[in-house]
Protein backbone atom coordinates (compact mmCIF):
# COMPACT_ATOMS: atom_id res chain seq x y z
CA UNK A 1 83.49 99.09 95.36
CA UNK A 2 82.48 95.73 93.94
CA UNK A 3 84.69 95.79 90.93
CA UNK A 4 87.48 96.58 92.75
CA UNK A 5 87.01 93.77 95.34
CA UNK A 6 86.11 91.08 93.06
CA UNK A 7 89.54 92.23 90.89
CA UNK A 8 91.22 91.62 94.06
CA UNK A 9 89.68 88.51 95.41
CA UNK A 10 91.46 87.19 91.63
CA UNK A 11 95.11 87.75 93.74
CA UNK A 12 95.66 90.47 90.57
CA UNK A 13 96.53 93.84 91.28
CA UNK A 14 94.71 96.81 89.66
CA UNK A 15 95.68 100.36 89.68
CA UNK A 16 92.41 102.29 88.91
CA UNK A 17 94.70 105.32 87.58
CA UNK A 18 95.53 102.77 84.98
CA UNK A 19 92.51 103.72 83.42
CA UNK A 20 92.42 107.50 82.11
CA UNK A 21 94.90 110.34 81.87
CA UNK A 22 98.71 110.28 81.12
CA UNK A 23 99.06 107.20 83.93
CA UNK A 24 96.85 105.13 81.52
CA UNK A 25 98.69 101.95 81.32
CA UNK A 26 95.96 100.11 79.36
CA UNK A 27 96.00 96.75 82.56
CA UNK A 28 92.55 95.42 81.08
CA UNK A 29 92.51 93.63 78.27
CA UNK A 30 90.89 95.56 75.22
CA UNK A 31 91.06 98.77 77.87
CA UNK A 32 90.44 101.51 75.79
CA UNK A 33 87.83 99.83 73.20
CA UNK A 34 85.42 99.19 76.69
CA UNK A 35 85.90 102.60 77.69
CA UNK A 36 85.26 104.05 74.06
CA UNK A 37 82.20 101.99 73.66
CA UNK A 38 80.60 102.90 77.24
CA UNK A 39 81.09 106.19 76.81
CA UNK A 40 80.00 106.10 73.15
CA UNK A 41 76.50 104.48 74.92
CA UNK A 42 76.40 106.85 77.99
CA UNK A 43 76.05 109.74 75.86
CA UNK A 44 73.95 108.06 73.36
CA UNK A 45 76.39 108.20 70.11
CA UNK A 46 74.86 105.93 68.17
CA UNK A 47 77.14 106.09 65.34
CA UNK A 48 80.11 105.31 67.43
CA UNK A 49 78.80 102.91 69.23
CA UNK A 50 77.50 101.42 66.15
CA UNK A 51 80.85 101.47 64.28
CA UNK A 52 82.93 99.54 67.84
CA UNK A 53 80.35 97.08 67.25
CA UNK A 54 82.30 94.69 65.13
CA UNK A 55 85.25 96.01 66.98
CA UNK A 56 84.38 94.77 70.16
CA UNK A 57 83.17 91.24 68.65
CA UNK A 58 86.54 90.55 67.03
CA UNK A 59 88.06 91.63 70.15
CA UNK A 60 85.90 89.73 72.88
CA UNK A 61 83.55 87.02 70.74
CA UNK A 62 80.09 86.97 70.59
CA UNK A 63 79.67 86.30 74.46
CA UNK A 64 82.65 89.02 75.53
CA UNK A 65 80.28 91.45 73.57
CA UNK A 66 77.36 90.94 74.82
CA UNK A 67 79.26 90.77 78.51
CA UNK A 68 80.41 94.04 77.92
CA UNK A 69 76.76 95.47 76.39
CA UNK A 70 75.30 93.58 80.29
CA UNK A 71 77.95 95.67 82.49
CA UNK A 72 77.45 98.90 80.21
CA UNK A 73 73.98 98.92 80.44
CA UNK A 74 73.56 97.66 83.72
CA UNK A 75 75.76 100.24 85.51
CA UNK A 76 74.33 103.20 83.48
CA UNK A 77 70.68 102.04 84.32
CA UNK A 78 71.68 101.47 87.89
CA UNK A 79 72.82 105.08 88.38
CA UNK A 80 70.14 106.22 86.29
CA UNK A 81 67.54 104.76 88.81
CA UNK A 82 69.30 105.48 92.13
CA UNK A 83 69.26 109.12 90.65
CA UNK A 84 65.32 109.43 89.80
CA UNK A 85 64.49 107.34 93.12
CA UNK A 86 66.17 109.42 95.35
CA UNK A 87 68.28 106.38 96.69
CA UNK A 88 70.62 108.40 99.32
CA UNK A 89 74.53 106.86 99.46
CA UNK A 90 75.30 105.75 102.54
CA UNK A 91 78.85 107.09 103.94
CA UNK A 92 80.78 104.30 103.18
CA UNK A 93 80.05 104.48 99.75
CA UNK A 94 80.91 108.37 99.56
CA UNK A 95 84.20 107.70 100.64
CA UNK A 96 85.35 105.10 98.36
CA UNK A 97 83.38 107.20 95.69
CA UNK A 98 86.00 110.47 96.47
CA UNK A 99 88.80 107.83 96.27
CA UNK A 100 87.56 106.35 92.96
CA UNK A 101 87.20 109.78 91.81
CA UNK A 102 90.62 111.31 92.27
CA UNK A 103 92.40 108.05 91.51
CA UNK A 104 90.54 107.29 88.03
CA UNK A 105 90.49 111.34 86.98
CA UNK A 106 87.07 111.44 85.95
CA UNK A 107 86.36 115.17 87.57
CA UNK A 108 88.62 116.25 84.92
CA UNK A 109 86.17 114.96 82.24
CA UNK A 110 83.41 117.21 80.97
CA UNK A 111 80.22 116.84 82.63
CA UNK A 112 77.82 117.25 80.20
């Protein structure tokens, strides 16, 4: 996983069960506004992600936001087009998918 190896090419440690659940430990900065606001665009909630617009500003600046709006956008699109392409996932990536998945939680999240 990119994220993970770029966060660990910084010499930081990251626990991706910090991110969800009762092991939440809030290790990014401004954790749980990101994760409100992608999931507020994900789904399309406007209104939310409308109202953690300021939010997000005051929290990050001007560039911050718009960072955050780039990685949103781009990693929703990018699944979005791997989906309707047909792109198959190569083995590797499966694996380290199953670990993301059971570390981070997210099969116990409605899937909509």
């Amino acid at each position: 996983m990119m994220l993970r190896a770029s966060v660990q090419d910084t010499g930081a440690e990251f626990d991706l069960t910090s991110l969800s659940g009762d092991d939440a430990k809030g290790t990014v900065p401004h954790q749980n506004l990101l994760l409100d606001f992608a999931e507020a665009v994900v789904l399309r909630d406007r209104d939310t992600a409308a109202a953690l617009r300021p939010k997000l500003i005051e929290a990050l600046g001007p560039a911050g936001y718009l960072d955050a709006c780039a990685v949103v956008a781009g990693f929703h699109g990018f699944t979005r087009i791997a989906d309707a392409s047909g792109v198959p996932l190569d083995e590797r990536y499966l694996g380290d998918a199953e670990d993301v998945k059971a570390q981070t939680g997210v099969r116990e999240y409605d899937p909509r």
